[in-house]
Protein backbone atom coordinates (compact mmCIF):
# COMPACT_ATOMS: atom_id res chain seq x y z
CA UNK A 1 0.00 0.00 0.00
CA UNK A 2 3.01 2.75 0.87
CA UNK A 3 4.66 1.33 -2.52
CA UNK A 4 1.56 2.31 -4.13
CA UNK A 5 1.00 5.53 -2.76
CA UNK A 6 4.80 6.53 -3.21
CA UNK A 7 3.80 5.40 -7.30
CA UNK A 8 1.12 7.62 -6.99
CA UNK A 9 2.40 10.69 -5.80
CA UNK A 10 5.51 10.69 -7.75
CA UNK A 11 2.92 10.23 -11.34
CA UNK A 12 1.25 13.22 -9.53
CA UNK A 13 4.34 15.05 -9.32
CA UNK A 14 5.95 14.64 -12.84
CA UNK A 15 2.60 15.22 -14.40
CA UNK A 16 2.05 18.57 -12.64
CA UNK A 17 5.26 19.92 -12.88
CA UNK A 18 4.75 19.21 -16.48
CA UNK A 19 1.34 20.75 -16.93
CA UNK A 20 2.52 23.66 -14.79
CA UNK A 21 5.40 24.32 -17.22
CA UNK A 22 3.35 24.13 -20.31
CA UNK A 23 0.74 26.56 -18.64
CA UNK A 24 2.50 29.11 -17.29
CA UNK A 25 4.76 29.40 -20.45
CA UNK A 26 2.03 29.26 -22.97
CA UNK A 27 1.49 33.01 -23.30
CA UNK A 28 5.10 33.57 -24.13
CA UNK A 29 5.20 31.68 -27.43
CA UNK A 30 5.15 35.06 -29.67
CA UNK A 31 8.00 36.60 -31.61
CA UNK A 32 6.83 39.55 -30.57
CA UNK A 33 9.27 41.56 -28.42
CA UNK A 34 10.21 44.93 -28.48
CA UNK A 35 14.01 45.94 -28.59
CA UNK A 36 14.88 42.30 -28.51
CA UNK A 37 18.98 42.00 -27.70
CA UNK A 38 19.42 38.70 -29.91
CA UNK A 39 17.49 35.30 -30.88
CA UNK A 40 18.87 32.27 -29.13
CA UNK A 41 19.12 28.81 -31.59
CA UNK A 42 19.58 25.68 -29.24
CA UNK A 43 21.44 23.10 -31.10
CA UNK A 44 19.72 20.25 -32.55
CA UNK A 45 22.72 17.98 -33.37
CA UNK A 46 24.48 17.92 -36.87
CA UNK A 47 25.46 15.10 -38.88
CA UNK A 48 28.21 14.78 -41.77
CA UNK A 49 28.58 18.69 -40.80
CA UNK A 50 25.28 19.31 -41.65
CA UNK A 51 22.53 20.40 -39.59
CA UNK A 52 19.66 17.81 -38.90
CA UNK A 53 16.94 18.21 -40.23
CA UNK A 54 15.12 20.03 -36.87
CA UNK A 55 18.34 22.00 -35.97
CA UNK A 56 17.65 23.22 -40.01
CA UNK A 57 14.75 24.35 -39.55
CA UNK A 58 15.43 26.15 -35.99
CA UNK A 59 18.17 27.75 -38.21
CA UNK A 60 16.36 28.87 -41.12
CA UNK A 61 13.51 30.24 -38.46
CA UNK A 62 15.78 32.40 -36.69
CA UNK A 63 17.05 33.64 -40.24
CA UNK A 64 13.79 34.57 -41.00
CA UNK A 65 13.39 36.43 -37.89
CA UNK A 66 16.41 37.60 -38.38
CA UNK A 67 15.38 39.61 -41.60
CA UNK A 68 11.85 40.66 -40.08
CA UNK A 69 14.77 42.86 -37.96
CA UNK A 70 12.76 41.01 -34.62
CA UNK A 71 16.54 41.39 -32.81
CA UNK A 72 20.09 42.29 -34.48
CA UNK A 73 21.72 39.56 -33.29
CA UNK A 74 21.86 35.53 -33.60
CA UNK A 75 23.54 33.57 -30.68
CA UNK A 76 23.87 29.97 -31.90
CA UNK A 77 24.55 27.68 -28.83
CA UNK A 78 25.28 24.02 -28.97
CA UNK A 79 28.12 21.53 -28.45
CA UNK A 80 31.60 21.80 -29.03
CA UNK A 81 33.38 20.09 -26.28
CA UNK A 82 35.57 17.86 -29.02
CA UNK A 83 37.55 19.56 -32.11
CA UNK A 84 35.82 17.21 -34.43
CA UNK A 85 32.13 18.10 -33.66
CA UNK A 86 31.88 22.02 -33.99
CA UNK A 87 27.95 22.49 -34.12
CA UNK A 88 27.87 25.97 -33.70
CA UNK A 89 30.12 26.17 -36.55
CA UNK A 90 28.09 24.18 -38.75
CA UNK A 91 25.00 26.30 -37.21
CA UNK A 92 27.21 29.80 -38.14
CA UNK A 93 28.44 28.62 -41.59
CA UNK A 94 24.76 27.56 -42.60
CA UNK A 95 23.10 30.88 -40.99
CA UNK A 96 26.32 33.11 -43.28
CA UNK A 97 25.53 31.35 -46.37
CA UNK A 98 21.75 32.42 -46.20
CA UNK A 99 22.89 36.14 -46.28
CA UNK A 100 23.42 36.93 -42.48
CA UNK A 101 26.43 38.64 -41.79
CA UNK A 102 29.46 36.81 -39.67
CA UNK A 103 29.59 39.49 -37.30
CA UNK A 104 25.73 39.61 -36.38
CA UNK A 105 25.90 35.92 -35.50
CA UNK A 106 27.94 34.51 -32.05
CA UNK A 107 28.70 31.03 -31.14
CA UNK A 108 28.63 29.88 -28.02
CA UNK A 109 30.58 26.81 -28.13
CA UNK A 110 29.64 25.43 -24.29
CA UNK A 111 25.82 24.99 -24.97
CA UNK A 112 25.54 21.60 -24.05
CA UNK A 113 22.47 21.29 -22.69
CA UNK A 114 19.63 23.75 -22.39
CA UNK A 115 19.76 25.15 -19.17
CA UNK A 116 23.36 25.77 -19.69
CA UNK A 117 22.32 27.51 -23.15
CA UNK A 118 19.91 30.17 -21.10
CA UNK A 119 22.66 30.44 -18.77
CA UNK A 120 25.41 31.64 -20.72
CA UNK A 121 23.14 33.98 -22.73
CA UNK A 122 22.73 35.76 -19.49
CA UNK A 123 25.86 35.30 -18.25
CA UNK A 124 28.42 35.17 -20.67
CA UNK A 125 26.74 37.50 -23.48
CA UNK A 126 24.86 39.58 -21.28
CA UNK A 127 21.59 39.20 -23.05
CA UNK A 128 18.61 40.38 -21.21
CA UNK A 129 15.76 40.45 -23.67
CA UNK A 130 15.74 36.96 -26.02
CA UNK A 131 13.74 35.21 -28.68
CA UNK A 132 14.28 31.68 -28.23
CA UNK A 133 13.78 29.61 -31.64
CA UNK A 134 13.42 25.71 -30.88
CA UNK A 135 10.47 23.09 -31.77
CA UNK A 136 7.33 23.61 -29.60
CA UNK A 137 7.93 20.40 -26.95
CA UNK A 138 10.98 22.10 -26.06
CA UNK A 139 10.10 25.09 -26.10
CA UNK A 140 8.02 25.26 -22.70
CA UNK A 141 11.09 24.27 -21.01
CA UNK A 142 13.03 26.91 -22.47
CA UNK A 143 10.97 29.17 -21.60
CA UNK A 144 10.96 28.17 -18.27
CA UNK A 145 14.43 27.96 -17.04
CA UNK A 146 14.62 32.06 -19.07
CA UNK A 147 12.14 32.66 -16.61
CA UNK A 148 13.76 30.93 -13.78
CA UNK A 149 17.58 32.66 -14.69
CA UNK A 150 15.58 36.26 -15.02
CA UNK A 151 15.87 36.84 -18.57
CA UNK A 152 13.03 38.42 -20.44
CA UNK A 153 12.22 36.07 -23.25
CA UNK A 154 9.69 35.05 -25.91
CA UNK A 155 9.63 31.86 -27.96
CA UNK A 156 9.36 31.25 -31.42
CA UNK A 157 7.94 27.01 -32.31
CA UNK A 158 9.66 25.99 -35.75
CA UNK A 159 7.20 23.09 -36.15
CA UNK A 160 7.46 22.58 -40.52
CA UNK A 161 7.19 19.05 -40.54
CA UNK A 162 7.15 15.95 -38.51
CA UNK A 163 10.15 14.02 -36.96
CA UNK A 164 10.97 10.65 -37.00
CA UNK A 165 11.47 9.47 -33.27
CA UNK A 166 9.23 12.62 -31.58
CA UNK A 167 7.50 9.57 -29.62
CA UNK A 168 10.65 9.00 -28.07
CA UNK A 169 11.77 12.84 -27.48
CA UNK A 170 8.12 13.83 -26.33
CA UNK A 171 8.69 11.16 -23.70
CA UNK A 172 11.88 11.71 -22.67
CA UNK A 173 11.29 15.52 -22.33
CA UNK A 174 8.84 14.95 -19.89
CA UNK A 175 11.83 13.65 -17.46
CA UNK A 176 13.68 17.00 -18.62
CA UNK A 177 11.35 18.92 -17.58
CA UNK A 178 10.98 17.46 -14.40
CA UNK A 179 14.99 17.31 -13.91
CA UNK A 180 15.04 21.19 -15.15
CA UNK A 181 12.65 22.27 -12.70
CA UNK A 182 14.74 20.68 -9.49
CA UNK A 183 18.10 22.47 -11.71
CA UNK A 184 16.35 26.24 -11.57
CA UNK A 185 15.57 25.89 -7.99
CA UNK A 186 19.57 25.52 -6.93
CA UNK A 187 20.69 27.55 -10.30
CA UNK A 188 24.15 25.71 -10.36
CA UNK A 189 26.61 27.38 -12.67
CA UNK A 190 27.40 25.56 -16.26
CA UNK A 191 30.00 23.67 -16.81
CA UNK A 192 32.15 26.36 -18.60
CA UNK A 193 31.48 30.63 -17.76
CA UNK A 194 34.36 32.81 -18.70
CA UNK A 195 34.84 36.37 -20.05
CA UNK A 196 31.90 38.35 -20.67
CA UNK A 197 31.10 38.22 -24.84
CA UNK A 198 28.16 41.04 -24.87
CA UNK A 199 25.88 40.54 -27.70
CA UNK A 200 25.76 44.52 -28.62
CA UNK A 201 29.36 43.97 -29.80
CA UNK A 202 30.78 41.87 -32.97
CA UNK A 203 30.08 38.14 -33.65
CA UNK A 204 33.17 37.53 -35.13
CA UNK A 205 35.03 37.55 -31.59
CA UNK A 206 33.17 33.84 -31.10
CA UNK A 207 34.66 32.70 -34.20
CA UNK A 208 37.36 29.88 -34.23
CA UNK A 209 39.73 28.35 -37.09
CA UNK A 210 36.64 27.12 -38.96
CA UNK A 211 34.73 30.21 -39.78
């Protein structure tokens, strides 16, 4: 019977954390935001140093909002903890070639997971007011921990198509969510800070050997 109720409660306690995160984000999915300091691109993974196919279409979002002048900047923030997988390269070189120029868009190379993303934006490039570009399951939880780290933000859902595996990610991002919640309570620092990088300045400082 204690077994049970321990099941019970804990059900009760992922699946309101969960519905409270959707909720309570829900009226922040909007690009519009006046004098907007950048957009903020989580990275999607990239294969054969190409985007996949949703970090491509996160990408050519934020381009788009990019020329609808909703912000003057593009941070693009994913992994690149080993010298042979540079996603925010890949995620630079892609946004460059689609007309944006190399000194409107930084990298920050110690994205690695989404709370540390938010994080640094604050942090490291002193962002205060963000459009966050990501597909819409994530997006609550974006939304959340910018909320939770004090950064004015708005979200943008880049939803064109469907995704093979989404079963899998909607499931799994329920645990996120849940393990993201407990994370914004203590607020622990990333894994990497560093020098401040402030997003009013020029893009090209991020750059490294491959831009």
């Amino acid at each position: 019977m204690i077994i049970l109720i321990m099941i019970l409660v804990g059900v009760m306690s992922i699946a309101g954390i969960n519905i409270y995160m959707c909720q309570s984000t829900q009226k922040q999915m909007t690009s519009e935001m006046e004098n907007a300091d950048c957009i903020l691109v989580l990275g999607a993974g990239i294969r054969n140093n190409k985007p996949t196919p949703m970090l491509n279409d996160r990408l050519e979002q934020a381009i788009s909002l990019y020329n609808e002048k909703k912000a003057p900047k593009i941070i693009m923030s994913g992994d690149h903890g080993k010298a042979d997988y540079n996603e925010v390269g890949v995620m630079k070189k892609f946004t460059m070639d689609k007309g944006v120029p190399s000194s409107d868009i930084f990298m920050d190379h110690a994205g690695f997971s989404t709370y540390e993303s938010l994080y640094r934006a604050k942090e490291i490039f002193q962002a205060k007011k963000i459009i966050i570009v990501t597909q819409d399951y994530h997006l609550y939880r974006a939304l959340y921990i910018a909320n939770q780290l004090g950064l004015e933000a708005v979200g943008v859902a880049s939803n064109p198509r469907e995704y093979s595996g989404q079963t899998m990610r909607d499931i799994r991002e329920v645990a996120a969510r849940c393990k993201d919640f407990i994370t914004c309570i203590f607020k622990p620092e990333p894994t990497y800070l560093g020098d401040t990088i402030p997003v009013s300045g020029d893009g090209d400082i991020t750059n490294d050997q491959a831009i």
